[in-house]
PDB file of N, CA and C in Angstrom:
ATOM      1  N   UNK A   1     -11.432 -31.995 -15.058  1.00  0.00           N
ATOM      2  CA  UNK A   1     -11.668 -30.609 -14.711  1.00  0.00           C
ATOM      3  C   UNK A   1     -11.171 -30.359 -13.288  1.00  0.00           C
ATOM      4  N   UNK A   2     -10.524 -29.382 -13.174  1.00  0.00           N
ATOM      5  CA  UNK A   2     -10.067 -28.409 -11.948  1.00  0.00           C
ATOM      6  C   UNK A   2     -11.271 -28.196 -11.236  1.00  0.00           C
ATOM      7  N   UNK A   3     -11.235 -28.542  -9.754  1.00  0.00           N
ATOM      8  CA  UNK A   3     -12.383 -27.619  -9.198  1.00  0.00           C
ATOM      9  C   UNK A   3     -11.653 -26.890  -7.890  1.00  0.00           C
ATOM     10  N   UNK A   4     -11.802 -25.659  -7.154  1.00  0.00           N
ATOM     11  CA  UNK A   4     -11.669 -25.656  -6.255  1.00  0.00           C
ATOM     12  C   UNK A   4     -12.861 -24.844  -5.100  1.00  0.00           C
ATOM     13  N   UNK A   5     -12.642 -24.735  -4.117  1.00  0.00           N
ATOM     14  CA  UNK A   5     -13.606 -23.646  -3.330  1.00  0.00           C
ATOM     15  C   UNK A   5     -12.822 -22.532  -2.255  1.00  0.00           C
ATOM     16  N   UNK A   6     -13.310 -21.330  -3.108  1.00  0.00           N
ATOM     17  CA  UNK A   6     -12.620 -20.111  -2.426  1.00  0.00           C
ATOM     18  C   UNK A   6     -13.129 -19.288  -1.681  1.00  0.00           C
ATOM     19  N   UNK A   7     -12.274 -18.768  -0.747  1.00  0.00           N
ATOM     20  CA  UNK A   7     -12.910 -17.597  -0.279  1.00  0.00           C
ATOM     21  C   UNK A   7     -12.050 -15.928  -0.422  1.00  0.00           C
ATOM     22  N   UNK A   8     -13.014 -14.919  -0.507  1.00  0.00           N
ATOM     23  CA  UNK A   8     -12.514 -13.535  -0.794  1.00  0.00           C
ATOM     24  C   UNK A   8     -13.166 -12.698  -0.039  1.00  0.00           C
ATOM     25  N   UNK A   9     -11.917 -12.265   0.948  1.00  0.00           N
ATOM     26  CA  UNK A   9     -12.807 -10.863   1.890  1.00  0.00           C
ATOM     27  C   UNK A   9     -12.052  -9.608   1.836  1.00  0.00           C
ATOM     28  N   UNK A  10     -12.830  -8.654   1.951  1.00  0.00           N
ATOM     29  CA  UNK A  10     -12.178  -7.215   2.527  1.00  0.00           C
ATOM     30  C   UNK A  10     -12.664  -7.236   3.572  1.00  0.00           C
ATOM     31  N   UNK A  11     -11.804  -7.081   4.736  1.00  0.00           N
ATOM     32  CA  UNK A  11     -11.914  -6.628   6.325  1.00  0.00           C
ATOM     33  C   UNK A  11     -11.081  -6.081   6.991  1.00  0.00           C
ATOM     34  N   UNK A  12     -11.434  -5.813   8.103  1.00  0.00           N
ATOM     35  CA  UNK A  12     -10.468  -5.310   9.204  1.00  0.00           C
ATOM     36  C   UNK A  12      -9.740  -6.040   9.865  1.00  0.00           C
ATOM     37  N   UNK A  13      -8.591  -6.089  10.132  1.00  0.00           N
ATOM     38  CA  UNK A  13      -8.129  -6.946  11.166  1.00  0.00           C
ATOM     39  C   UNK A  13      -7.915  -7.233  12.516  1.00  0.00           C
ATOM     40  N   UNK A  14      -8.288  -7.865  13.639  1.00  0.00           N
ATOM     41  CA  UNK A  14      -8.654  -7.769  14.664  1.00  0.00           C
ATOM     42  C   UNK A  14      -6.974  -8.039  15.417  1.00  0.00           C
ATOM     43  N   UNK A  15      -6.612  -9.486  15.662  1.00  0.00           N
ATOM     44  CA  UNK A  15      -5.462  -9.945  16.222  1.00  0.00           C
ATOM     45  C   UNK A  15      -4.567 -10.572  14.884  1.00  0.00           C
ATOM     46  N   UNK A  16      -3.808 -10.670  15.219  1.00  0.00           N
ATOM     47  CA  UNK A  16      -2.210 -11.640  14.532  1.00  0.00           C
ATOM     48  C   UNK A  16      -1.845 -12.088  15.669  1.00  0.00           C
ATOM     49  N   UNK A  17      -1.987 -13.737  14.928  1.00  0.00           N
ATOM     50  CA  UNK A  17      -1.209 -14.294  16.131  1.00  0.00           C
ATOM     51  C   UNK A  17      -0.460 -15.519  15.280  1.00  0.00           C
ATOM     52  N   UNK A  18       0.844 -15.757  15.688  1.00  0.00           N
ATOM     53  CA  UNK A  18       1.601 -16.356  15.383  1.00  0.00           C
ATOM     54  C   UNK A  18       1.580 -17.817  16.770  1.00  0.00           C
ATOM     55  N   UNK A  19       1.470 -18.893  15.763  1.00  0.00           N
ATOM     56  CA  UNK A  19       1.407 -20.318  16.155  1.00  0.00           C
ATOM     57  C   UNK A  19       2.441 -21.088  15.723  1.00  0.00           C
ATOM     58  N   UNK A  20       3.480 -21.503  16.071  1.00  0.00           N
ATOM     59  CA  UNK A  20       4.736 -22.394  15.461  1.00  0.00           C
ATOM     60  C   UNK A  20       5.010 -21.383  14.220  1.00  0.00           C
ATOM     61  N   UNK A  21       4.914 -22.465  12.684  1.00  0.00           N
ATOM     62  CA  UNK A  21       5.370 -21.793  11.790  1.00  0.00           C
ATOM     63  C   UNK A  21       4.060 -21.498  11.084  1.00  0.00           C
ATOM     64  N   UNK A  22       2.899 -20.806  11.813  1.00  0.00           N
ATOM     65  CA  UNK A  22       1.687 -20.346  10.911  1.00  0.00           C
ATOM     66  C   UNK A  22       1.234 -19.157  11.623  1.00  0.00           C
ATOM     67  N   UNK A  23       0.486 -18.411  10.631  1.00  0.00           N
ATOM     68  CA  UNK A  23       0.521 -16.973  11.528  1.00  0.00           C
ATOM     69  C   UNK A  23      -1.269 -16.977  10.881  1.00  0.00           C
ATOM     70  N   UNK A  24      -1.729 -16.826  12.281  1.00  0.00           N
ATOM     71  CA  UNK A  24      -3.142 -16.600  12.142  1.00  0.00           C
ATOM     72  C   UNK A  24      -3.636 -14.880  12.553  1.00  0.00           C
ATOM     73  N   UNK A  25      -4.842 -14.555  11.784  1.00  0.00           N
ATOM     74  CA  UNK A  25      -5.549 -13.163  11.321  1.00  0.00           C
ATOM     75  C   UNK A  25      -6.771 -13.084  11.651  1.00  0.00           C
ATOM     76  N   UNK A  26      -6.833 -12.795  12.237  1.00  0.00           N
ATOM     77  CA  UNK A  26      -8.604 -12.549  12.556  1.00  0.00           C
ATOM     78  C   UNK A  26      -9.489 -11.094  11.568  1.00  0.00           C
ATOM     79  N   UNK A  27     -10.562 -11.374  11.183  1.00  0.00           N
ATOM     80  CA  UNK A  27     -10.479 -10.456  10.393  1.00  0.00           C
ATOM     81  C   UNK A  27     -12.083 -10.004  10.886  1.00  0.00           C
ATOM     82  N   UNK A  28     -12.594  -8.689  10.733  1.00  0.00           N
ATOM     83  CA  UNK A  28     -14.240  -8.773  10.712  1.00  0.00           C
ATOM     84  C   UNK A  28     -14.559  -7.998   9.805  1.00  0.00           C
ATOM     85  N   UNK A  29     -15.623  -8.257   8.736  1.00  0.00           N
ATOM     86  CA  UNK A  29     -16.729  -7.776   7.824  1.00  0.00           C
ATOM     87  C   UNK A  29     -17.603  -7.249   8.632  1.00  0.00           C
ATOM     88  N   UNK A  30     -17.946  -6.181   8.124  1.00  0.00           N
ATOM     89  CA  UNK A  30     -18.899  -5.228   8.694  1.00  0.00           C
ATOM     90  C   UNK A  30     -20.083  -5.393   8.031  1.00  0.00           C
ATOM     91  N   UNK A  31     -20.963  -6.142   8.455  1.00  0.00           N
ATOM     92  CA  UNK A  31     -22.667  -6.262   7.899  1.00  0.00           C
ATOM     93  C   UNK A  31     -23.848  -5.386   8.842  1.00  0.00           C
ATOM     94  N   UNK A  32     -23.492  -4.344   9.565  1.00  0.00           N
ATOM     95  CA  UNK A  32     -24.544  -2.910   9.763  1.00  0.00           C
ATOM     96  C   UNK A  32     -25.006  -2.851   8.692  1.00  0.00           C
ATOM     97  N   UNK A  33     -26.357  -2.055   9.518  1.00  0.00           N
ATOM     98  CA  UNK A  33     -27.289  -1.501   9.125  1.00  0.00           C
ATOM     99  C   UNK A  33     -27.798  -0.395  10.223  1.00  0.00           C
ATOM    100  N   UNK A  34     -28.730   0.266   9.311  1.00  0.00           N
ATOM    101  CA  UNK A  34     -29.243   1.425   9.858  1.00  0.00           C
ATOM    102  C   UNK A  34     -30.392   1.328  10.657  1.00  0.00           C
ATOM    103  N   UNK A  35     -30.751   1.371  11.615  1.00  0.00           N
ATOM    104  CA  UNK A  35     -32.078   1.191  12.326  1.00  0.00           C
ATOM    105  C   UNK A  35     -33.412   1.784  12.420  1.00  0.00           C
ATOM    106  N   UNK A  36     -34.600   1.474  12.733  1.00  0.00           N
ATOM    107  CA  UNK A  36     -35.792   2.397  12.587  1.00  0.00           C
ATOM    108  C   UNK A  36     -35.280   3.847  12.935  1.00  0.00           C
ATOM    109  N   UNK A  37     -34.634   4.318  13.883  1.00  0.00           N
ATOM    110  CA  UNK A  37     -34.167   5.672  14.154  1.00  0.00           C
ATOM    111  C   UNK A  37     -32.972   6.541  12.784  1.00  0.00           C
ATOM    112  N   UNK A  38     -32.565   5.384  12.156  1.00  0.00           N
ATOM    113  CA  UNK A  38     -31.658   5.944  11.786  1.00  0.00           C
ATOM    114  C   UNK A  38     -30.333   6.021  12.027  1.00  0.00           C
ATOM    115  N   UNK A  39     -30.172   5.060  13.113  1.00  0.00           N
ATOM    116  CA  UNK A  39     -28.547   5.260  13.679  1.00  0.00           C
ATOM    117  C   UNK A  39     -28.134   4.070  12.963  1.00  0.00           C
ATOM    118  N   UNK A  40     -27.085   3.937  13.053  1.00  0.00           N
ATOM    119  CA  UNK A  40     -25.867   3.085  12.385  1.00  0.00           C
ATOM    120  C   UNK A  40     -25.744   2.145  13.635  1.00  0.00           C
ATOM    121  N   UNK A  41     -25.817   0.690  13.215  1.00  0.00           N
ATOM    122  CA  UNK A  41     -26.152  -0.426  14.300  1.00  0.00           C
ATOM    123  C   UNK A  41     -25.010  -1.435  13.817  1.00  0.00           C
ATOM    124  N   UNK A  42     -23.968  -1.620  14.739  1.00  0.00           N
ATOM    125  CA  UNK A  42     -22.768  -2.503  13.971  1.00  0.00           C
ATOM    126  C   UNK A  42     -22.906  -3.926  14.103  1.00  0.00           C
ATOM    127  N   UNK A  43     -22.628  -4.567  12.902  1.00  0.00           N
ATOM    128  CA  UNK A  43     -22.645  -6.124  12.957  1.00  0.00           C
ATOM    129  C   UNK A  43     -21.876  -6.857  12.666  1.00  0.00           C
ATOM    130  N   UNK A  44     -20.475  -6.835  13.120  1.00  0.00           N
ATOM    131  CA  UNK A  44     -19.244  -7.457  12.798  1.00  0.00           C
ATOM    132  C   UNK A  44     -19.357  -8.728  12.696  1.00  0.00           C
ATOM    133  N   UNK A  45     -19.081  -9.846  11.204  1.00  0.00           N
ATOM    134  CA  UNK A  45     -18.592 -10.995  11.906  1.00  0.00           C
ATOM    135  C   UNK A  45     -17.340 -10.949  11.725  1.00  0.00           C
ATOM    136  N   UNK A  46     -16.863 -12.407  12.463  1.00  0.00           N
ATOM    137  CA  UNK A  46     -15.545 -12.295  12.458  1.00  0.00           C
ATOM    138  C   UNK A  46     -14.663 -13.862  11.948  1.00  0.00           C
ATOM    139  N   UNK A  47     -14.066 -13.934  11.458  1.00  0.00           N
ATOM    140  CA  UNK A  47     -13.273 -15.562  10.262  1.00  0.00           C
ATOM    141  C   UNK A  47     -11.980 -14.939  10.786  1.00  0.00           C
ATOM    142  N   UNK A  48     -11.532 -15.935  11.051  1.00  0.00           N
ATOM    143  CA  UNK A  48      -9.224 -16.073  11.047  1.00  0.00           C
ATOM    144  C   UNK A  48      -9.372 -16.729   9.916  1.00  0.00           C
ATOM    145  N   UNK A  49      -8.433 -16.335   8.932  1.00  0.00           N
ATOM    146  CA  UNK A  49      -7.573 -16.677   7.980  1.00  0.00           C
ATOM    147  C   UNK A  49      -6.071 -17.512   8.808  1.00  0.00           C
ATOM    148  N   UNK A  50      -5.685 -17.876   7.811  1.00  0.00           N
ATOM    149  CA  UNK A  50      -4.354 -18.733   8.399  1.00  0.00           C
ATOM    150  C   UNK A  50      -3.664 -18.903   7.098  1.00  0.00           C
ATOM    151  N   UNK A  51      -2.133 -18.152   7.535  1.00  0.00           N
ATOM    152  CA  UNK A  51      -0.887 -17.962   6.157  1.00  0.00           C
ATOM    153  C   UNK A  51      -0.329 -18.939   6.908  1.00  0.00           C
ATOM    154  N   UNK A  52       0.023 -20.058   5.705  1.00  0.00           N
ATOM    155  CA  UNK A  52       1.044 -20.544   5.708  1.00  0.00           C
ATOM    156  C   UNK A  52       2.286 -20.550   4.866  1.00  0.00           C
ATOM    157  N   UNK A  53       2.595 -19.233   4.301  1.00  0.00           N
ATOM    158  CA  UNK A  53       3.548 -18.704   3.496  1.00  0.00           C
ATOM    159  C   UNK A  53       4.662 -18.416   4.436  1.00  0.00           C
ATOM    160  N   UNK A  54       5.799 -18.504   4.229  1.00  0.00           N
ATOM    161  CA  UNK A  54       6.664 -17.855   4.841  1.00  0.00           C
ATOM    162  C   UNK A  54       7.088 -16.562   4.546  1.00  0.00           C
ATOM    163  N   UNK A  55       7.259 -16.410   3.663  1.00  0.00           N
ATOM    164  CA  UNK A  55       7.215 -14.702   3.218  1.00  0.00           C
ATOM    165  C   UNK A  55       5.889 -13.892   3.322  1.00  0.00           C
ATOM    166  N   UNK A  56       4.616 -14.234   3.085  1.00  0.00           N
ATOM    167  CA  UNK A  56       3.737 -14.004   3.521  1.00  0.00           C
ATOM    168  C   UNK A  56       3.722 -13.484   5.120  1.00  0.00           C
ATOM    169  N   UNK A  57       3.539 -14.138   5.879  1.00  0.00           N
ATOM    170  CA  UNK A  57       3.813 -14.500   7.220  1.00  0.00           C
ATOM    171  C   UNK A  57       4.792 -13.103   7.761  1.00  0.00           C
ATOM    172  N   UNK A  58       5.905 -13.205   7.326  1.00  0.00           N
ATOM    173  CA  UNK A  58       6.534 -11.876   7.123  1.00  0.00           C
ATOM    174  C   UNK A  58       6.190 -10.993   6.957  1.00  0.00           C
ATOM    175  N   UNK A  59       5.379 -10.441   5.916  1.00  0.00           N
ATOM    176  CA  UNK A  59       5.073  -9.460   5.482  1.00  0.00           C
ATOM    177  C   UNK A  59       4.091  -8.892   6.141  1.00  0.00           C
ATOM    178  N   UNK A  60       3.207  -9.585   6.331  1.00  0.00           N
ATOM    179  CA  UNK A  60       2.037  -8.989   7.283  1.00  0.00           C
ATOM    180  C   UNK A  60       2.906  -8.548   8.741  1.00  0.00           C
ATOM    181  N   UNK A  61       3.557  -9.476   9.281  1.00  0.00           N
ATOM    182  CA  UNK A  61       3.863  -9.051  10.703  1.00  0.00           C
ATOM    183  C   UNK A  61       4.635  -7.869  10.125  1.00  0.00           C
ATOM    184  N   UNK A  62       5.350  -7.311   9.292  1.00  0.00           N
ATOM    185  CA  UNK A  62       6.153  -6.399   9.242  1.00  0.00           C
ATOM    186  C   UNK A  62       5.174  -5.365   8.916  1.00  0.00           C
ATOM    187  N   UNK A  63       4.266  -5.264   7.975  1.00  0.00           N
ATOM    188  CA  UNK A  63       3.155  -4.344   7.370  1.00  0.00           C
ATOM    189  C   UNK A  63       1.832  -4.367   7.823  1.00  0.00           C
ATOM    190  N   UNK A  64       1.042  -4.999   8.717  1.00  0.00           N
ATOM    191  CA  UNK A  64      -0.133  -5.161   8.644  1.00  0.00           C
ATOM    192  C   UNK A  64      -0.689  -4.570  10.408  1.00  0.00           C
ATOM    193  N   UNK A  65      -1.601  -4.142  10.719  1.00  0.00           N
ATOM    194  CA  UNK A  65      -1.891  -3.927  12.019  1.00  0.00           C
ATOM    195  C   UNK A  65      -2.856  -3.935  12.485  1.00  0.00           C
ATOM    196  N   UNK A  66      -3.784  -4.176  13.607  1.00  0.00           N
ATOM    197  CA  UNK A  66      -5.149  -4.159  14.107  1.00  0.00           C
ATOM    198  C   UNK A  66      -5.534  -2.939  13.532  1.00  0.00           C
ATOM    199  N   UNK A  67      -7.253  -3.059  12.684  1.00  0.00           N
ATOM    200  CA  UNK A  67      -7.643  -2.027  11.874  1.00  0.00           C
ATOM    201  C   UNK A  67      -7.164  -1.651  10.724  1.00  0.00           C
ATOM    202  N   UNK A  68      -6.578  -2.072   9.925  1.00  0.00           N
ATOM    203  CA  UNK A  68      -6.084  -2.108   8.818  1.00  0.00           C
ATOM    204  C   UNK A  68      -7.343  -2.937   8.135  1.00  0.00           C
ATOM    205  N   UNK A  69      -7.312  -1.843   6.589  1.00  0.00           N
ATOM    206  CA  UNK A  69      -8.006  -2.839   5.917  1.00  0.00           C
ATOM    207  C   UNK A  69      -7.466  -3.369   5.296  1.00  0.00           C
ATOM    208  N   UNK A  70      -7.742  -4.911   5.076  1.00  0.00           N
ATOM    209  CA  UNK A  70      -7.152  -5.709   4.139  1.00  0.00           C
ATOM    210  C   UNK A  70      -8.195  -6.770   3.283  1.00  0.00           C
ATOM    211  N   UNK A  71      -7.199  -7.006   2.088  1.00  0.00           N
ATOM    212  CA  UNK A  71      -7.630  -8.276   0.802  1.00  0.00           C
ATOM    213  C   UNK A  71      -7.265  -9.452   1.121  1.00  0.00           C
ATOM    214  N   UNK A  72      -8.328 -10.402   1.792  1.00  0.00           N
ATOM    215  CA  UNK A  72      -7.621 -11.962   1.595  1.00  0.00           C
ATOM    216  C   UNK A  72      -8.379 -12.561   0.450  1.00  0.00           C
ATOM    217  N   UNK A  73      -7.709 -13.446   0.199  1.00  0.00           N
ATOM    218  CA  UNK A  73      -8.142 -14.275  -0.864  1.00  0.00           C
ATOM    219  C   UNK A  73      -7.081 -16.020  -0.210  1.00  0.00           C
ATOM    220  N   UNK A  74      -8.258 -16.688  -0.348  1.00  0.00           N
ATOM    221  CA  UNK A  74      -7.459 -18.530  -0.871  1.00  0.00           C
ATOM    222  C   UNK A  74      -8.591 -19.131  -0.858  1.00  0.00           C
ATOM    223  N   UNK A  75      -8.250 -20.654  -0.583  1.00  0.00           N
ATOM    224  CA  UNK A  75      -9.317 -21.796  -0.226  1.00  0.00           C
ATOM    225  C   UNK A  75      -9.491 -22.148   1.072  1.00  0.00           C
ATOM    226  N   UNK A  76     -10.557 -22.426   0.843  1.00  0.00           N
ATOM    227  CA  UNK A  76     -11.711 -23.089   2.388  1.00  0.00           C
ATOM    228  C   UNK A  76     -11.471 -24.586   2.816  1.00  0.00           C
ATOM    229  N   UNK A  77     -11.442 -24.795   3.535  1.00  0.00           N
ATOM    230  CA  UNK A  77     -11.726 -26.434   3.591  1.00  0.00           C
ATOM    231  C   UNK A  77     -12.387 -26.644   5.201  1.00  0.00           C
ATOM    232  N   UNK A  78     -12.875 -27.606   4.964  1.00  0.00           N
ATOM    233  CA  UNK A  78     -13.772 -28.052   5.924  1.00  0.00           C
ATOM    234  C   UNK A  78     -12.717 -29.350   6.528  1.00  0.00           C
ATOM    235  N   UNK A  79     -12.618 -28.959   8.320  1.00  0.00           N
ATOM    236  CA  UNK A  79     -11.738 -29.792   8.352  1.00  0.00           C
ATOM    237  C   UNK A  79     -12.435 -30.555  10.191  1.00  0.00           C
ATOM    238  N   UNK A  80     -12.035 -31.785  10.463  1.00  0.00           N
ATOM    239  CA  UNK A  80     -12.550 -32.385  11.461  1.00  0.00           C
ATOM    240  C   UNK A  80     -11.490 -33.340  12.453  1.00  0.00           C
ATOM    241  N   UNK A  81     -11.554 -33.404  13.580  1.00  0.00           N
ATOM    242  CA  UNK A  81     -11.087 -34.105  14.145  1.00  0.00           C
ATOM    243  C   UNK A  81     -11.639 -35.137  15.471  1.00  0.00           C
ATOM    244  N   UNK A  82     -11.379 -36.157  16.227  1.00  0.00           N
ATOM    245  CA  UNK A  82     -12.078 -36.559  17.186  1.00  0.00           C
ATOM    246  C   UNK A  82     -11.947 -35.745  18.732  1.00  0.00           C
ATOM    247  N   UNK A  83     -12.667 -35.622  19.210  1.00  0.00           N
ATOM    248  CA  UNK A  83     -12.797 -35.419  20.792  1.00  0.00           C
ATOM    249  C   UNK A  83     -13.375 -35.932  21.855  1.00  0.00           C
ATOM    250  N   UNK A  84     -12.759 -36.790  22.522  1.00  0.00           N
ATOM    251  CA  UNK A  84     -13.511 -38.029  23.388  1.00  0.00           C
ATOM    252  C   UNK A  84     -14.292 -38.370  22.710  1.00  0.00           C
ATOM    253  N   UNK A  85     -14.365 -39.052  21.717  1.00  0.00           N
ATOM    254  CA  UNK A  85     -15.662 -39.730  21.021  1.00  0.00           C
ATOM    255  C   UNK A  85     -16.405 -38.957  20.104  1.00  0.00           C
ATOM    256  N   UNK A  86     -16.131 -37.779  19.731  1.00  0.00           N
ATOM    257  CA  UNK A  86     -17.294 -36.911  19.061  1.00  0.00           C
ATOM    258  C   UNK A  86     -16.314 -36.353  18.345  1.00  0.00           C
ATOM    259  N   UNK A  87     -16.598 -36.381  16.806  1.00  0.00           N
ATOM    260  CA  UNK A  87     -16.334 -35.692  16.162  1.00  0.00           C
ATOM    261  C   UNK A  87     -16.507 -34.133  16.066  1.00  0.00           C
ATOM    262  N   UNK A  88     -15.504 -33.089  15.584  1.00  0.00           N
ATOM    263  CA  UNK A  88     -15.781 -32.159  15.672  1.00  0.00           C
ATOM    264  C   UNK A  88     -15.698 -30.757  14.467  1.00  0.00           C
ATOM    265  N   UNK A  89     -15.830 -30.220  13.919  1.00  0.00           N
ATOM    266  CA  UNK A  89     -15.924 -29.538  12.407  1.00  0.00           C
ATOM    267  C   UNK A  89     -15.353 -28.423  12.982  1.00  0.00           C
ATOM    268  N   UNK A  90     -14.687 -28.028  11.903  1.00  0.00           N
ATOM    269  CA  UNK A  90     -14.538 -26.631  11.423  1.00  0.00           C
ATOM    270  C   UNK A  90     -14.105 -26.128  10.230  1.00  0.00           C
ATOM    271  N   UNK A  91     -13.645 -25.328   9.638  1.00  0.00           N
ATOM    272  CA  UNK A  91     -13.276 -24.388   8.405  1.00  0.00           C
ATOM    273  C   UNK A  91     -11.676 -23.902   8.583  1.00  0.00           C
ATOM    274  N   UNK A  92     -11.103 -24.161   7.509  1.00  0.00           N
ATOM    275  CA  UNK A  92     -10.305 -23.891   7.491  1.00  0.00           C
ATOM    276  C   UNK A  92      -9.708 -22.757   6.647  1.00  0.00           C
ATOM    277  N   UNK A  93      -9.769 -21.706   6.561  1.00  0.00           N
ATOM    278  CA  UNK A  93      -9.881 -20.411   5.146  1.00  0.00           C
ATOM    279  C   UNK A  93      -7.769 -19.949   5.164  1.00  0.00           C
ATOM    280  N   UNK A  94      -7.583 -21.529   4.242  1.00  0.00           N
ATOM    281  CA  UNK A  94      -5.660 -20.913   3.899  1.00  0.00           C
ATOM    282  C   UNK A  94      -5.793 -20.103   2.903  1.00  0.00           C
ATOM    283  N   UNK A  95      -4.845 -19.193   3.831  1.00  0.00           N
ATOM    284  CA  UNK A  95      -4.833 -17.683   2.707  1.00  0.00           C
ATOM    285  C   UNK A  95      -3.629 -17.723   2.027  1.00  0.00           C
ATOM    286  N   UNK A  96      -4.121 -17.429   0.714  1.00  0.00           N
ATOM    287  CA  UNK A  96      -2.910 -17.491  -0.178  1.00  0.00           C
ATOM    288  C   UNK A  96      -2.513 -16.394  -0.785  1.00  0.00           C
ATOM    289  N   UNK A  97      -3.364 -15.279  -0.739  1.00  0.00           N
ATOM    290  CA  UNK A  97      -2.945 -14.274  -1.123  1.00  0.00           C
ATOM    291  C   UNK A  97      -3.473 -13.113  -0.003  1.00  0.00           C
ATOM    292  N   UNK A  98      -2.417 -11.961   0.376  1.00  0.00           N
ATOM    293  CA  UNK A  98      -3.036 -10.890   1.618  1.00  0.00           C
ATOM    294  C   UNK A  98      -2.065 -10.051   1.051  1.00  0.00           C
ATOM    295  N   UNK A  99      -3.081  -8.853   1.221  1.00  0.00           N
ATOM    296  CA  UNK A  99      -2.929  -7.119   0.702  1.00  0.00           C
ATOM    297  C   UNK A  99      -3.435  -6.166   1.500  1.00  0.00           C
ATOM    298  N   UNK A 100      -2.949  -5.389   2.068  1.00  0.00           N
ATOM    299  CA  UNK A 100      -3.691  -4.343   2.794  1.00  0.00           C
ATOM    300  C   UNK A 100      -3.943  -3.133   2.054  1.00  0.00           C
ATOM    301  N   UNK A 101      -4.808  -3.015   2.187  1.00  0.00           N
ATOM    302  CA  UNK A 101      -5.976  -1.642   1.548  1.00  0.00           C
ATOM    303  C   UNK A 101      -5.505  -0.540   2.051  1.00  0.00           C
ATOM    304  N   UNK A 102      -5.841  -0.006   2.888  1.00  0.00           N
ATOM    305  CA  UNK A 102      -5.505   0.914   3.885  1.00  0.00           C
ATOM    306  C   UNK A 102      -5.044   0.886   5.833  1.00  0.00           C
ATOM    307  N   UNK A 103      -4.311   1.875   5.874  1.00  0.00           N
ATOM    308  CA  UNK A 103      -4.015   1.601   7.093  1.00  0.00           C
ATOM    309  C   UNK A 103      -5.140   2.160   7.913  1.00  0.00           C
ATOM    310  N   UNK A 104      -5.457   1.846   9.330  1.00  0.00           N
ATOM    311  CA  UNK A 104      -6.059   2.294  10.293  1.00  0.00           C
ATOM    312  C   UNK A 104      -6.555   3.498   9.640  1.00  0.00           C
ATOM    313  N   UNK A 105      -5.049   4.186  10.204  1.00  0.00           N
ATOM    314  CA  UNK A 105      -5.153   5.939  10.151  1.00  0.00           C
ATOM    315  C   UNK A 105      -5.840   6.956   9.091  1.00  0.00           C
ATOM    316  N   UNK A 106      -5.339   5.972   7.718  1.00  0.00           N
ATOM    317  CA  UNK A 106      -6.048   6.419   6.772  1.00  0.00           C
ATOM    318  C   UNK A 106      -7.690   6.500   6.221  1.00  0.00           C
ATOM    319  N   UNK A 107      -7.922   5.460   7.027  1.00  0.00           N
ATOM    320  CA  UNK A 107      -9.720   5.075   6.846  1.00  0.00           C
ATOM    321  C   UNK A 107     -10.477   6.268   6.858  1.00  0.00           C
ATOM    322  N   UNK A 108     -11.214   6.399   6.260  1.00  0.00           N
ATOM    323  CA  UNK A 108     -12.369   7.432   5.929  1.00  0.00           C
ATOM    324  C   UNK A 108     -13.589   6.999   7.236  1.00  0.00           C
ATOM    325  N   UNK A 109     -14.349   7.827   7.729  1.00  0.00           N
ATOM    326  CA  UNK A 109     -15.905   7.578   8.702  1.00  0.00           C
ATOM    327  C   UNK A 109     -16.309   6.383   7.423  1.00  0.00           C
ATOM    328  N   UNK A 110     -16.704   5.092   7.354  1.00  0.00           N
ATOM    329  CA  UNK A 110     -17.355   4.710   6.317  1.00  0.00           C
ATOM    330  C   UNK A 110     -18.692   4.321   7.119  1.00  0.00           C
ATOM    331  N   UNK A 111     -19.110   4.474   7.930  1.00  0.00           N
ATOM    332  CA  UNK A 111     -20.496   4.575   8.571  1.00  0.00           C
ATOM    333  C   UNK A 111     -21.446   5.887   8.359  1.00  0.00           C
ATOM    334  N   UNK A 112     -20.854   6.539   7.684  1.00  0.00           N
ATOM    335  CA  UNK A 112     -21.778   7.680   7.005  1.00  0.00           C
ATOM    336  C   UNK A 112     -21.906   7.443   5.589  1.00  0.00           C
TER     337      UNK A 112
END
């Protein structure tokens, strides 16, 4: 049996940044809520994705922009290396598939 472990977000995009031949995305999910008053209280987190597509890679830098919403989709991996003696963790979320939703401009208030 096949197994794998994925991840799937709709977010905004914060930076693009291009590293050698990999182009990293910062993205944030919006988890607000409304407060005893009633106001709208923002709770961004925030995950980089990382394309290692080359056409991919392309496409976003040609189409994609801070505030844009976008579809990632790939796999996760949990990845580690040493540092003076101490091991150290992190996540790795390669995106294998990216779509943008809407641009900036187009976004609706979605806090109402």
């Amino acid at each position: 049996m096949r197994t794998h472990f994925e991840f799937n977000a709709i977010a905004r995009v914060g930076k693009i940044t291009a590293i050698g031949s990999i182009l990293k995305v910062s993205l944030a999910a919006e988890y607000g809520k409304r407060n005893d008053r009633g106001d709208f209280e923002s709770n961004p987190f925030w995950n980089t994705v990382t394309i290692f597509n080359e056409a991919t890679i392309k496409w976003v830098k040609e189409n994609v922009g801070p505030g844009d919403l976008v579809h990632a989709r790939g796999t996760a991996r949990e990845t580690s290396y040493d540092k003076n003696g101490e091991t150290i963790y992190g996540v790795t979320f390669a995106c294998d598939q990216f779509d943008r939703l809407a641009k900036k401009a187009e976004r609706q208030d979605d806090q109402q």
